[in-house]
Protein backbone atom coordinates (compact mmCIF):
# COMPACT_ATOMS: atom_id res chain seq x y z
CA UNK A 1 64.72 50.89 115.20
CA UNK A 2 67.52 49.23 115.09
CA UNK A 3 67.65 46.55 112.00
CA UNK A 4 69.14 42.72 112.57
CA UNK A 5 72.44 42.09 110.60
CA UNK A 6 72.06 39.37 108.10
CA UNK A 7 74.13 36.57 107.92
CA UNK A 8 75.21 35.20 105.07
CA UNK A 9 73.82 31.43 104.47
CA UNK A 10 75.88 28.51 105.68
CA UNK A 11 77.49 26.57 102.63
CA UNK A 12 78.29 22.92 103.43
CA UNK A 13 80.97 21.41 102.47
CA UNK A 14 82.21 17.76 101.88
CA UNK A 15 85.62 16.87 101.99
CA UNK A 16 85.63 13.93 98.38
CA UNK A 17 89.65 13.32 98.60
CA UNK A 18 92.63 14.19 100.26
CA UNK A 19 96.54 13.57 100.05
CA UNK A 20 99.23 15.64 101.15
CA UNK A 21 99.30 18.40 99.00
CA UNK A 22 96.08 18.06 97.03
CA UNK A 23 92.30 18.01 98.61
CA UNK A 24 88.81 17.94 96.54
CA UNK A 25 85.80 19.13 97.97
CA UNK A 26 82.23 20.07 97.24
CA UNK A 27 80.13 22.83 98.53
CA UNK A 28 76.52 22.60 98.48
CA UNK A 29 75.63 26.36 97.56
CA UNK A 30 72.72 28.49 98.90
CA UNK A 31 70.70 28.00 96.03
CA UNK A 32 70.89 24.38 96.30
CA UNK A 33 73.49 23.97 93.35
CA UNK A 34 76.58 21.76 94.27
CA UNK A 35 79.77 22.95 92.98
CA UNK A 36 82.97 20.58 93.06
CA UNK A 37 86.85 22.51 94.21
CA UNK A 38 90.28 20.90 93.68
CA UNK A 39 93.12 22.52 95.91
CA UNK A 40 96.23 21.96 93.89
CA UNK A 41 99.02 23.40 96.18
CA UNK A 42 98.38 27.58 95.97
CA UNK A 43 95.97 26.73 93.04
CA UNK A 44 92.04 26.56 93.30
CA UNK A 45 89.78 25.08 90.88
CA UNK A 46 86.49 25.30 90.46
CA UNK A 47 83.50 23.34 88.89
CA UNK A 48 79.87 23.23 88.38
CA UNK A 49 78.09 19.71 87.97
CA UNK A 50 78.34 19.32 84.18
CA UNK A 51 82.13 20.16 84.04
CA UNK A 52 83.03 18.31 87.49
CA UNK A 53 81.39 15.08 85.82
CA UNK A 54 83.12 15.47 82.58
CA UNK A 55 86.76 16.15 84.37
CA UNK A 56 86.19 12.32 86.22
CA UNK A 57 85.35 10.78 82.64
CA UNK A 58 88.64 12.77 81.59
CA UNK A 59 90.49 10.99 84.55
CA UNK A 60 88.65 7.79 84.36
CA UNK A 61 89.72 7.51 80.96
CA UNK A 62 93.64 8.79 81.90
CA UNK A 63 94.09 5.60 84.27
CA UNK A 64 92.64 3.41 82.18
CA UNK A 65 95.30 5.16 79.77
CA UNK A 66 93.20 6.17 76.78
């Protein structure tokens, strides 16, 4: 018999912002978890919900410059 190759499941993403040189994205994971990516030149950070929402309270509170 011969068996079917699995494919790996499609992860969505969702471009959030973009300049330049940065971009931030999220990717909506195969278990259903949504996890949050900033592209800082050759640098790649990654988030899950709980941090992601406490780094935009960080930089919320950096432009109102607290």
């Amino acid at each position: 018999k011969r068996q079917m190759s699995q494919q790996p499941p499609e992860i969505k993403t969702k471009t959030i912002a973009e300049t330049n040189n940065y971009i931030a994205w999220s990717a909506e994971e195969p278990d259903g978890e949504i996890t949050y990516h900033l592209e800082l030149n050759n640098v790649t950070l990654h988030f899950f919900q709980e941090e992601w929402q406490e780094l935009m309270q960080l930089i919320k509170a950096l432009a109102k410059g607290k």
